[in-house]
N, C-alpha and C. Protein backbone atom coordinates (compact mmCIF):
# COMPACT_ATOMS: atom_id res chain seq x y z
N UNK A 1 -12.91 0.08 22.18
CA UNK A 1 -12.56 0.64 20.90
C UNK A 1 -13.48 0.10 19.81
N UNK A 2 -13.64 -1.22 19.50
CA UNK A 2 -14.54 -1.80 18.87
C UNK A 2 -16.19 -1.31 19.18
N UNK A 3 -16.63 -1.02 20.13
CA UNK A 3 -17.75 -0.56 20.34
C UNK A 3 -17.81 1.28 20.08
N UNK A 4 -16.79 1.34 20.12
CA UNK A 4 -17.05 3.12 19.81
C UNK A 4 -16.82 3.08 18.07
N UNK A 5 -16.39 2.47 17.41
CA UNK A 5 -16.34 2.33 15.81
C UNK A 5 -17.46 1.23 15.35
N UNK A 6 -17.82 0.60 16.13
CA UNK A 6 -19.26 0.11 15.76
C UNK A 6 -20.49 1.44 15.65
N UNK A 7 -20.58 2.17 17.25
CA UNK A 7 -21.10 3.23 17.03
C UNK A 7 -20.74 4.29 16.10
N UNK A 8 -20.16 4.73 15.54
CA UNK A 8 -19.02 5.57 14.34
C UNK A 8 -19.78 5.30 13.45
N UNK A 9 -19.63 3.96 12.94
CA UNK A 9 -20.18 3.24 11.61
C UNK A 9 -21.74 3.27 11.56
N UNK A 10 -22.43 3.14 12.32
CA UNK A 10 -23.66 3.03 12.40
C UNK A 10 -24.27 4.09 12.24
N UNK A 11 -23.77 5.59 13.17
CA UNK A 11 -24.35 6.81 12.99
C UNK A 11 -23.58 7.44 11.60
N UNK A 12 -22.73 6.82 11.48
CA UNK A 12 -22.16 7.57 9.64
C UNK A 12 -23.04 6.98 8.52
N UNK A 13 -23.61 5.69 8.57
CA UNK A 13 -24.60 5.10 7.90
C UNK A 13 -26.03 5.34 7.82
N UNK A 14 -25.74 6.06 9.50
CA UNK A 14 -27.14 6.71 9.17
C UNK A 14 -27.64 8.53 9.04
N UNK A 15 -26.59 8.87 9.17
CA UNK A 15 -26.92 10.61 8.38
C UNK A 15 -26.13 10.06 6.81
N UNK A 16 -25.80 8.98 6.75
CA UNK A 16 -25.57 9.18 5.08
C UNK A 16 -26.66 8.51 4.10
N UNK A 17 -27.43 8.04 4.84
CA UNK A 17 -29.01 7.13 4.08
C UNK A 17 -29.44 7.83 3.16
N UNK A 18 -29.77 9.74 3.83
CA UNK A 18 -30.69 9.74 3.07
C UNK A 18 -30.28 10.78 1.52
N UNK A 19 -28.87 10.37 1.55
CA UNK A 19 -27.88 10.90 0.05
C UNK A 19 -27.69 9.91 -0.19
N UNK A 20 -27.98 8.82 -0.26
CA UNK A 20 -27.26 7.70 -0.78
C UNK A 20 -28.55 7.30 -2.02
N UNK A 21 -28.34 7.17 -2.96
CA UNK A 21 -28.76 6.22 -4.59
C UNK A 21 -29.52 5.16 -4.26
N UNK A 22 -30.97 5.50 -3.82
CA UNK A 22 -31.72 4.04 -4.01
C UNK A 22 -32.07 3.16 -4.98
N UNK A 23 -32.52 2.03 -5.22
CA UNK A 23 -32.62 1.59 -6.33
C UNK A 23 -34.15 2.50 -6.89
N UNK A 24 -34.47 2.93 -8.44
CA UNK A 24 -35.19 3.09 -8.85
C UNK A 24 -35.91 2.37 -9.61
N UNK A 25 -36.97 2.33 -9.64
CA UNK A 25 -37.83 1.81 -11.05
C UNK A 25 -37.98 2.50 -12.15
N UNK A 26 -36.82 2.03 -13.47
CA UNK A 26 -36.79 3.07 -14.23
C UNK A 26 -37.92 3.19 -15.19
N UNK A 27 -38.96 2.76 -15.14
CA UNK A 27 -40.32 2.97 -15.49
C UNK A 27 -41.58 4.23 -14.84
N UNK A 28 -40.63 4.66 -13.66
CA UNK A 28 -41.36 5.32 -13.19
C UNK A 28 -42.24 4.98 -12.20
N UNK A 29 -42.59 3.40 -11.85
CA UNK A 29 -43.76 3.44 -10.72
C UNK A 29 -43.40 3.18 -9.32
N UNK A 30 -44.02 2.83 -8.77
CA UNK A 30 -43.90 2.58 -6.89
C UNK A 30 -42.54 1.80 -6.94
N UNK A 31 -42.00 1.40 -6.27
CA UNK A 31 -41.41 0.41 -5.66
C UNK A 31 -41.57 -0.84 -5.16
N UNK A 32 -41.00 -2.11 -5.61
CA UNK A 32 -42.76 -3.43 -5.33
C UNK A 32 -42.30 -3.21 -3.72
N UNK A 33 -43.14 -4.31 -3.53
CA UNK A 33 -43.42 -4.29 -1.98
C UNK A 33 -42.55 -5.08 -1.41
N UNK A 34 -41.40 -5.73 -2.07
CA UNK A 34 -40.26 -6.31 -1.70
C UNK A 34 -39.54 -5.45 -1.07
N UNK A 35 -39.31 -4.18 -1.43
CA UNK A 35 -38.44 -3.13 -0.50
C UNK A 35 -39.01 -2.44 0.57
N UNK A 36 -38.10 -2.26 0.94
CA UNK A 36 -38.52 -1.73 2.55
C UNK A 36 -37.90 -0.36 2.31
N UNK A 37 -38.59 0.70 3.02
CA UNK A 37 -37.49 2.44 3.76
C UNK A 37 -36.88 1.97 3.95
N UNK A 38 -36.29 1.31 4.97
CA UNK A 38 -35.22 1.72 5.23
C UNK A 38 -34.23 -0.03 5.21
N UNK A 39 -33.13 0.19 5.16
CA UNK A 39 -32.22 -0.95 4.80
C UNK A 39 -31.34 -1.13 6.10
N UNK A 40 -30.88 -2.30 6.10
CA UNK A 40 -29.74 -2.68 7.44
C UNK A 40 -28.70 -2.21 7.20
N UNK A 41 -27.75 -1.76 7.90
CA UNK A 41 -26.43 -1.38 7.67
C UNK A 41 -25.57 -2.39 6.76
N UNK A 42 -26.15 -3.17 7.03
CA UNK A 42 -25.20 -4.36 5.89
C UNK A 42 -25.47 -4.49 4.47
N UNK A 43 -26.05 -3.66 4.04
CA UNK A 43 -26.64 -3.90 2.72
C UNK A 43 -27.46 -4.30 2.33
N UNK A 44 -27.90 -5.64 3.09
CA UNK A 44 -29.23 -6.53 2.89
C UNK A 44 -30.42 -5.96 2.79
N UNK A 45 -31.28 -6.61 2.45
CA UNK A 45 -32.53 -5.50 3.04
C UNK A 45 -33.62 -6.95 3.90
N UNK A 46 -34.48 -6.11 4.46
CA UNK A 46 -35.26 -6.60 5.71
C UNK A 46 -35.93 -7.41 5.19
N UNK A 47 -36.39 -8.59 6.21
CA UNK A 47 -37.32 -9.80 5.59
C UNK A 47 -38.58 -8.84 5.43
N UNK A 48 -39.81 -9.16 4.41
CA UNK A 48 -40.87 -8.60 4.37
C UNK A 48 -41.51 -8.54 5.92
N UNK A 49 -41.84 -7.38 5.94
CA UNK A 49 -42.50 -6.96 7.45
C UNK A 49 -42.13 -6.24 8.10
N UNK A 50 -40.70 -6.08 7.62
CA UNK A 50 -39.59 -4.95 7.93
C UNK A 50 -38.84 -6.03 9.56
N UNK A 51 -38.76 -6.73 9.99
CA UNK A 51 -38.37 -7.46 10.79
C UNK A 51 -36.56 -7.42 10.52
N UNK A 52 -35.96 -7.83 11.75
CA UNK A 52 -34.64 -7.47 11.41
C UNK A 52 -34.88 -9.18 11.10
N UNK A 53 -35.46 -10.12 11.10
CA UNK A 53 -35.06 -11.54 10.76
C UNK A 53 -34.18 -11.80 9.79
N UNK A 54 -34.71 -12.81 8.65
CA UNK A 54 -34.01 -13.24 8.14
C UNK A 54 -33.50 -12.15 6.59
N UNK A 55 -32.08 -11.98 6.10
CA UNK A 55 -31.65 -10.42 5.08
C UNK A 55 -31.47 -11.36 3.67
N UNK A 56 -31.83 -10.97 3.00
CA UNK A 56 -30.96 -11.30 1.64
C UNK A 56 -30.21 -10.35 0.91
N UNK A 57 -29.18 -10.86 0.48
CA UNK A 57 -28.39 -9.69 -0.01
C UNK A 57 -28.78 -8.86 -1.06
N UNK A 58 -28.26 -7.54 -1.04
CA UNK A 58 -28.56 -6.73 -2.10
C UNK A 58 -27.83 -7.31 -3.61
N UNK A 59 -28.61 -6.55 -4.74
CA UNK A 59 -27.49 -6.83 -5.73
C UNK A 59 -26.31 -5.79 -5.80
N UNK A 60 -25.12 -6.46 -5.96
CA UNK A 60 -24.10 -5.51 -6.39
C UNK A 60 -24.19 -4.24 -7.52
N UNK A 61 -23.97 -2.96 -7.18
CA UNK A 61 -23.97 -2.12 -8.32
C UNK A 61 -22.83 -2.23 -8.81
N UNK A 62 -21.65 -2.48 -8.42
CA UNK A 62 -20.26 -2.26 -8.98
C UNK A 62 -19.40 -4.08 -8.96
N UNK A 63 -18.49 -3.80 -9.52
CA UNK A 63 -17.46 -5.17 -9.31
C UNK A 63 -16.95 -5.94 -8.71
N UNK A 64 -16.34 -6.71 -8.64
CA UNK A 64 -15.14 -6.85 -7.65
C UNK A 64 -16.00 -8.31 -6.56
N UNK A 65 -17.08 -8.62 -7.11
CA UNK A 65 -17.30 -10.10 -6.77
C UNK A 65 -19.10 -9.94 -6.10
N UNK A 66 -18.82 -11.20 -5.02
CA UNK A 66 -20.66 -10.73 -4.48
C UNK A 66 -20.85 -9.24 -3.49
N UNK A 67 -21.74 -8.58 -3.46
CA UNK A 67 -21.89 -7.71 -2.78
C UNK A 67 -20.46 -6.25 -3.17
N UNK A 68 -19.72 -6.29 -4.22
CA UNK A 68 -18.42 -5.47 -4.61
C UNK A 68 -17.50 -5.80 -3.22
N UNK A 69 -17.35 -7.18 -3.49
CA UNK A 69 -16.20 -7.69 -2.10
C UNK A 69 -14.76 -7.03 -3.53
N UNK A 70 -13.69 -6.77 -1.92
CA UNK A 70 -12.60 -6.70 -2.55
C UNK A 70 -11.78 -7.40 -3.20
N UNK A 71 -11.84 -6.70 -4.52
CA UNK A 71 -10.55 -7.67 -5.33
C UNK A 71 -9.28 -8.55 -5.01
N UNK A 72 -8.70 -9.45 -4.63
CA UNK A 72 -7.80 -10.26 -4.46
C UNK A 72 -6.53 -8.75 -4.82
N UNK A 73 -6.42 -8.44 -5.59
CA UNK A 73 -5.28 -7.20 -6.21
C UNK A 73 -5.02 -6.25 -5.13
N UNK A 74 -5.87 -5.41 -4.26
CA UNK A 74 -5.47 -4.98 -3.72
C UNK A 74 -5.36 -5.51 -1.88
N UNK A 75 -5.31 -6.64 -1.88
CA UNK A 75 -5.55 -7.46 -0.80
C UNK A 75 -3.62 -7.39 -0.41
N UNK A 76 -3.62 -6.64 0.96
CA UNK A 76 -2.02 -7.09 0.92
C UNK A 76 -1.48 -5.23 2.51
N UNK A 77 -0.33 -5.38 1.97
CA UNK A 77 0.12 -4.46 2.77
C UNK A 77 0.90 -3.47 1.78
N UNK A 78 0.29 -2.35 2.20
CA UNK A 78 1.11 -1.71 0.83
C UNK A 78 1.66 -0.17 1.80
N UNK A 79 2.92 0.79 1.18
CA UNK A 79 3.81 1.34 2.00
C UNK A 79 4.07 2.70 0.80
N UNK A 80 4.22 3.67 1.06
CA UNK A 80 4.43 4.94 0.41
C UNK A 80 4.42 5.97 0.96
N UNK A 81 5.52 7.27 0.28
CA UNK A 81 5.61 8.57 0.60
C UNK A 81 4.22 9.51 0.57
N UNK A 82 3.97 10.15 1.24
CA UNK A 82 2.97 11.21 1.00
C UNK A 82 3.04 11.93 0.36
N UNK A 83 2.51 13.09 -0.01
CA UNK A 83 2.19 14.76 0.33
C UNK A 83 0.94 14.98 0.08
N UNK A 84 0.90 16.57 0.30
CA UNK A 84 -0.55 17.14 0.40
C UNK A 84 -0.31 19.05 0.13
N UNK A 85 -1.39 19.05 -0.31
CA UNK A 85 -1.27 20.64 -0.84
C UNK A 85 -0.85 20.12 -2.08
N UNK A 86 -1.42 19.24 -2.76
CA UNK A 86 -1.23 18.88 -4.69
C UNK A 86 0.50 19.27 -5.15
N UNK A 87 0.79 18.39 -3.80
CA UNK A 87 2.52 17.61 -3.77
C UNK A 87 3.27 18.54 -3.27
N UNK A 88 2.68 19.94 -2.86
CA UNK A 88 4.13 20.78 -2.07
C UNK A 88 4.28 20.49 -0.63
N UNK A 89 3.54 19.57 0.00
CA UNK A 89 3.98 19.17 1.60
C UNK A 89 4.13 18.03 1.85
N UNK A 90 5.37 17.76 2.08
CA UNK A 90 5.61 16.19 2.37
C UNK A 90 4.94 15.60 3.68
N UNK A 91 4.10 14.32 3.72
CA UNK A 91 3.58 13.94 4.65
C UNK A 91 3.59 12.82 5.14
N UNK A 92 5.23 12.25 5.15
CA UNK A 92 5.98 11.24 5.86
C UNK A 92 5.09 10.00 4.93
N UNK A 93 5.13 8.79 5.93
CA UNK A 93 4.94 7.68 5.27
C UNK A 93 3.72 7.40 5.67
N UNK A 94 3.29 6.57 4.42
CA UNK A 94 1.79 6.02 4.12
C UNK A 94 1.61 4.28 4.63
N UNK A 95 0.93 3.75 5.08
CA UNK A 95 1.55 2.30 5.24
C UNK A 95 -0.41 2.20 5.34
N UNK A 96 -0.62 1.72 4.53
CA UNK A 96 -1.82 0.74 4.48
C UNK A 96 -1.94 -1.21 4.35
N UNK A 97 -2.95 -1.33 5.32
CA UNK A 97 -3.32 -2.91 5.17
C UNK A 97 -4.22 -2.73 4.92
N UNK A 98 -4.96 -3.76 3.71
CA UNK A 98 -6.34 -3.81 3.22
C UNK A 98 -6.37 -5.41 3.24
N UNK A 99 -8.17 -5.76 3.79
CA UNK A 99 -8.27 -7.05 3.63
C UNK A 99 -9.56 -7.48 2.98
N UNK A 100 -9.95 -8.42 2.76
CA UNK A 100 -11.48 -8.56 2.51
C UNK A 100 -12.25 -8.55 3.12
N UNK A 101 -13.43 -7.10 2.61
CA UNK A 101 -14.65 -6.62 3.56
C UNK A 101 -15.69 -6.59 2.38
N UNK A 102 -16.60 -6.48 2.93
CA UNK A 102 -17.89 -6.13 2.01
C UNK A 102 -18.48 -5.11 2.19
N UNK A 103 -19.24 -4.15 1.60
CA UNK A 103 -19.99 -2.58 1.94
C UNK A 103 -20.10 -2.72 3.02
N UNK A 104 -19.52 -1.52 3.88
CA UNK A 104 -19.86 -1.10 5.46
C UNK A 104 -19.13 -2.07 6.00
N UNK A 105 -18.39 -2.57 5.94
CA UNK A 105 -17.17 -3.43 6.49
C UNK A 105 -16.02 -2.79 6.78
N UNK A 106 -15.13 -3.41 8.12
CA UNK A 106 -13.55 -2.49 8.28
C UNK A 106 -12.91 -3.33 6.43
N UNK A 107 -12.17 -2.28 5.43
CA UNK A 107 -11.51 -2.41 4.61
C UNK A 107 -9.70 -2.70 5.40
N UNK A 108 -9.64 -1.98 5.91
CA UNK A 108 -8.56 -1.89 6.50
C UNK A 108 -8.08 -0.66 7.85
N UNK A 109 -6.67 -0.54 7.75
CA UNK A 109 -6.32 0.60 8.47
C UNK A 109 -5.13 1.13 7.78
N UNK A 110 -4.44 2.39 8.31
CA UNK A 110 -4.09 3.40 7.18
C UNK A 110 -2.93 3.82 8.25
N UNK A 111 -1.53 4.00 8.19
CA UNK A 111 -1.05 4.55 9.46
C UNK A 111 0.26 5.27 8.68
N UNK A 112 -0.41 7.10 9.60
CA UNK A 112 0.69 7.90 8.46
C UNK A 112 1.51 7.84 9.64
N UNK A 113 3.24 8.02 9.33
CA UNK A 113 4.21 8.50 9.90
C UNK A 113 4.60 9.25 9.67
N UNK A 114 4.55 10.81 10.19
CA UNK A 114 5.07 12.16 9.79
C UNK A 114 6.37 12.03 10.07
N UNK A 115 7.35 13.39 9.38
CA UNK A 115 8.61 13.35 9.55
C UNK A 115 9.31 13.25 11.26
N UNK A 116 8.35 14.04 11.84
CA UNK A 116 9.29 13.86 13.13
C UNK A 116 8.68 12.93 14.12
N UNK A 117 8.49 11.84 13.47
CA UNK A 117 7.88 10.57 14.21
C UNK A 117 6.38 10.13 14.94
N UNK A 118 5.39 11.08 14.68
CA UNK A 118 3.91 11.39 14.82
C UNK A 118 3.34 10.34 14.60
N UNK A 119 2.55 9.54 14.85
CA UNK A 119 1.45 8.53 13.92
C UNK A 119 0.40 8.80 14.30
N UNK A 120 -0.50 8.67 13.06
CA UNK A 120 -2.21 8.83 13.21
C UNK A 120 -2.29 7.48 12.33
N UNK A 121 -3.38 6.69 13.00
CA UNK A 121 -3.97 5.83 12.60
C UNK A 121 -5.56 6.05 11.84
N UNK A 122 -5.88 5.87 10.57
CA UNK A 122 -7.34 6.07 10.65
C UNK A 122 -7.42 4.61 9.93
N UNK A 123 -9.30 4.50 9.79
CA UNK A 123 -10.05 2.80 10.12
C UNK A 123 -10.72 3.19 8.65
N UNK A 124 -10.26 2.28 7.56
CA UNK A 124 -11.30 2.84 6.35
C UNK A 124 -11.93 1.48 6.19
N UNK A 125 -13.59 2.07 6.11
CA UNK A 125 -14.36 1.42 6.11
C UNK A 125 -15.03 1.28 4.43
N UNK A 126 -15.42 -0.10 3.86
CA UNK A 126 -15.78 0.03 2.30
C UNK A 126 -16.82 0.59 2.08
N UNK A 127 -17.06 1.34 0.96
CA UNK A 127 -18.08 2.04 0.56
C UNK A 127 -18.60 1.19 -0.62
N UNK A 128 -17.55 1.15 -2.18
CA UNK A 128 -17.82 0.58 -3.07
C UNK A 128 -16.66 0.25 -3.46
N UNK A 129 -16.76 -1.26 -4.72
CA UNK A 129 -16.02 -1.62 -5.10
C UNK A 129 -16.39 -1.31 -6.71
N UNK A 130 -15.56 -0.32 -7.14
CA UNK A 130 -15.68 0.00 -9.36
C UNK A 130 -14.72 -0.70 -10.43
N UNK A 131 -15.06 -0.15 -11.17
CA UNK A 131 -13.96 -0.93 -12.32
C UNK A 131 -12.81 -0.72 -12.51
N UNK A 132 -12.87 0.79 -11.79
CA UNK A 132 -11.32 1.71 -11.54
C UNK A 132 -10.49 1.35 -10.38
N UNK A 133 -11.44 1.02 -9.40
CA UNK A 133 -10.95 1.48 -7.85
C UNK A 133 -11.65 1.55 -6.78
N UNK A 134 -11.51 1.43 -5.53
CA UNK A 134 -12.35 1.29 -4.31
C UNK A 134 -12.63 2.62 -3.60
N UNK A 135 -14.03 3.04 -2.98
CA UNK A 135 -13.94 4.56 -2.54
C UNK A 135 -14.13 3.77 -1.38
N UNK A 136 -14.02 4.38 0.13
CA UNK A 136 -13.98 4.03 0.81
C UNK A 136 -14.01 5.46 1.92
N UNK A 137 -14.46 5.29 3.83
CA UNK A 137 -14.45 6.12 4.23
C UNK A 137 -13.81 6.21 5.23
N UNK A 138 -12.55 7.18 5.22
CA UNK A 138 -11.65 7.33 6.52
C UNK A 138 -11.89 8.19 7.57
N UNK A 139 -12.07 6.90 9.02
CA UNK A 139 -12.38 7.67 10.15
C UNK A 139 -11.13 7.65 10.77
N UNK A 140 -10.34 9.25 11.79
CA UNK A 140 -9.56 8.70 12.90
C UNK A 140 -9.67 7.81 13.83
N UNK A 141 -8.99 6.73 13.91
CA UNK A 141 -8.52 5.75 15.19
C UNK A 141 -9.45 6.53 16.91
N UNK A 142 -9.78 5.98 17.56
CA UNK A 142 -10.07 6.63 18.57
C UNK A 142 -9.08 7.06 19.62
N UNK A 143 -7.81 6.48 19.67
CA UNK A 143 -7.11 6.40 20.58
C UNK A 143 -5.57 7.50 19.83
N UNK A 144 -6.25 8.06 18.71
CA UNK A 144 -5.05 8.86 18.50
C UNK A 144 -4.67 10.20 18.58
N UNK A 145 -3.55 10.95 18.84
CA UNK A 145 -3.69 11.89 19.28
C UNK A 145 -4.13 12.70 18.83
N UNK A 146 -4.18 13.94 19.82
CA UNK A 146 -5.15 15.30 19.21
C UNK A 146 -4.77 16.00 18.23
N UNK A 147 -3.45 15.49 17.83
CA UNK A 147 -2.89 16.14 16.10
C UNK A 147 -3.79 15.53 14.73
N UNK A 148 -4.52 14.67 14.99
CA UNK A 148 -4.84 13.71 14.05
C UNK A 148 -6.43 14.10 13.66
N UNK A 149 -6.51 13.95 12.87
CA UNK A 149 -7.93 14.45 12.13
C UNK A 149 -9.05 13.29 12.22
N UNK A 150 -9.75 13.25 13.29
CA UNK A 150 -10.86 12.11 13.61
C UNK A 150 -12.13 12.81 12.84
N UNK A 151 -12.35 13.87 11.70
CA UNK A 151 -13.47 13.59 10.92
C UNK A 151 -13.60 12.25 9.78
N UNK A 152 -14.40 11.99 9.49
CA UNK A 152 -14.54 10.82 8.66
C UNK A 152 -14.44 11.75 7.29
N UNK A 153 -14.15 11.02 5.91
CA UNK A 153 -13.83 11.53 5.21
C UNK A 153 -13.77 10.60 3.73
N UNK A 154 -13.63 10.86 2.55
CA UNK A 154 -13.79 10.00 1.45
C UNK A 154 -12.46 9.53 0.94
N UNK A 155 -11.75 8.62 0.79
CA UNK A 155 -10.69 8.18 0.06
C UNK A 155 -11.07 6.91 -1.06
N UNK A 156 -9.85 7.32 -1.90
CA UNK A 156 -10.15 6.30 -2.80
C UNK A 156 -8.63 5.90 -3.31
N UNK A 157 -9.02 4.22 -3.60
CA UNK A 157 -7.18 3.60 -3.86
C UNK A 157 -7.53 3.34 -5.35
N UNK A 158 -6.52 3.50 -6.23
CA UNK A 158 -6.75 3.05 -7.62
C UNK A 158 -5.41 2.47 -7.46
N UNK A 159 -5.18 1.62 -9.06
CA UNK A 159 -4.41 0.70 -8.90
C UNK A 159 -3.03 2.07 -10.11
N UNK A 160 -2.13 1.86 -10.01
CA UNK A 160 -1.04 2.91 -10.87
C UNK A 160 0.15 0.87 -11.46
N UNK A 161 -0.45 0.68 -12.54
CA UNK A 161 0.52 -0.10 -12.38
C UNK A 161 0.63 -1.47 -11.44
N UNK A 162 1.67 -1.67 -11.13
CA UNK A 162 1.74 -2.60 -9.76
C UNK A 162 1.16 -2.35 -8.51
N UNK A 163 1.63 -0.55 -8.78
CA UNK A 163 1.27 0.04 -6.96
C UNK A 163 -0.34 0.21 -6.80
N UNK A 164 -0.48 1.20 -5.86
CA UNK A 164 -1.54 1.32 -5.26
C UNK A 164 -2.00 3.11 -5.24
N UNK A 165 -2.44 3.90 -5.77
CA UNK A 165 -2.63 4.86 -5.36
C UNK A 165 -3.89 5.37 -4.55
N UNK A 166 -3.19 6.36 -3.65
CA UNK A 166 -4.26 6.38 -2.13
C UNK A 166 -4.03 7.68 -2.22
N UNK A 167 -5.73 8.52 -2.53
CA UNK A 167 -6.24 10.12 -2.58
C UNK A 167 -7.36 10.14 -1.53
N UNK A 168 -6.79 10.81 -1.15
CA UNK A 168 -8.04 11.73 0.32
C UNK A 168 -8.58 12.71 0.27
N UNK A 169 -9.97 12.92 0.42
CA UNK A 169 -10.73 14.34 0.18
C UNK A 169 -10.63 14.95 1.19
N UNK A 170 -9.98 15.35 2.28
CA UNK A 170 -9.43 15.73 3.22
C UNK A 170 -9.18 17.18 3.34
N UNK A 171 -9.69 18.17 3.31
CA UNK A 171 -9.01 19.41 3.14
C UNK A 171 -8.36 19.86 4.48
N UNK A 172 -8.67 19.43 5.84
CA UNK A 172 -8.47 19.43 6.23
C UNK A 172 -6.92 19.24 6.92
N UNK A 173 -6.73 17.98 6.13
CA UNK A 173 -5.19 17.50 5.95
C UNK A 173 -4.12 17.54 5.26
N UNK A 174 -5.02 18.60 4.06
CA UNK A 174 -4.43 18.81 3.05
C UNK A 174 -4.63 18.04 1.41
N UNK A 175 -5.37 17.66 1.87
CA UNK A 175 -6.12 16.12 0.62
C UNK A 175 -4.48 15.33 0.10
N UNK A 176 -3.87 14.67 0.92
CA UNK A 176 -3.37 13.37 0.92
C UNK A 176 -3.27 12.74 -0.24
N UNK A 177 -1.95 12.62 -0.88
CA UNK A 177 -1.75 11.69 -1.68
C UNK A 177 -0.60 10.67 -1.66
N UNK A 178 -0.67 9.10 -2.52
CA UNK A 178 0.15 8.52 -1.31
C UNK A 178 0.35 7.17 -3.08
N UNK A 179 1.53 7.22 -3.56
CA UNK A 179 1.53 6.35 -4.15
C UNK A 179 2.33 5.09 -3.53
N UNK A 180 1.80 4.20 -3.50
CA UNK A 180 2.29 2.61 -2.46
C UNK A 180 2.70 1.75 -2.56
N UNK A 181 3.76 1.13 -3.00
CA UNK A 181 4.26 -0.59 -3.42
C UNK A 181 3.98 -1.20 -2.52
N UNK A 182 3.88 -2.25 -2.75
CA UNK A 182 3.24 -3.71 -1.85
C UNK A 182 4.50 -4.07 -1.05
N UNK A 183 4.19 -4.05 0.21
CA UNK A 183 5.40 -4.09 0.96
C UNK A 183 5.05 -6.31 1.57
N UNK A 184 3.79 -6.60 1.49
CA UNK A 184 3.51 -7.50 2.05
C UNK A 184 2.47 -8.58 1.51
């Protein structure tokens, strides 16, 4: 399982490279010769020579500490009602654990319980950490059933208050919404 979401993560990192925001020189010229094409999955970028040796970290674009590690705030176990179809379908219970990851790290896991006792598990992996809220990308679990939507997909948790709110770009599923009190 771990080796098939290692592979997951790696090929989602890499058809998403070449949409992803490189750093620019907002002057307009080359790029120094400190950067490399292409970057490690971890953020870092390559010792000069392009060698996978020794990485130093990127700078953070967003908040939430070195590299936009997760905030202490939403660090925890948090539990909520669904729906989807912009609140006319109820979609049982929401139960997220989030822990501290850094870009391209497991964030957590996500496990809905539909009304007549169903579970899909999906694996959200960090994208970024903002001033609002964490986006992040939800893949299905490998081992879950064929009711369950194993495309990868964009979610994002903002904070409502105490709770936690959890939106899914999902059309598939109905784009998911999930407000959460901290159960843990």
């Amino acid at each position: 399982m771990a080796g098939a979401l290692a592979a997951v993560t790696v090929g989602l990192g890499a058809l998403l490279q070449p949409w992803a925001g490189g750093e620019h020189d907002s002057a307009g010229s080359a790029p120094s010769a400190s950067h490399s094409s292409s970057q490690p999955a971890d953020g870092g970028t390559r010792a000069p020579g392009g060698t996978q040796g020794a990485r130093t970290p990127s700078p953070s674009r967003s908040r939430g500490g070195p590299s936009g590690a997760v905030p202490a705030r939403y660090i925890g176990t948090w539990e909520g009602e669904a729906t989807g179809l912009g609140g006319s379908l109820p979609m049982g219970t929401f139960r997220l654990t989030v822990h501290r990851a850094g870009p391209g790290q497991e964030l957590g896991r996500l496990r809905q319980t539909d009304q007549l006792g169903g579970v899909c598990t999906d694996i959200l992996t960090l994208d970024k950490v903002t001033d609002t809220g964490i986006e992040a990308t939800s893949t299905g679990a490998p081992d879950n059933h064929a009711g369950c939507n194993p495309t990868p997909h964009p979610v994002r948790l903002t904070p409502v208050g105490d709770d936690l709110k959890y939106t899914s770009d999902s059309s598939a599923e109905g784009n998911p919404v999930a407000r959460m009190s901290k159960a843990s």
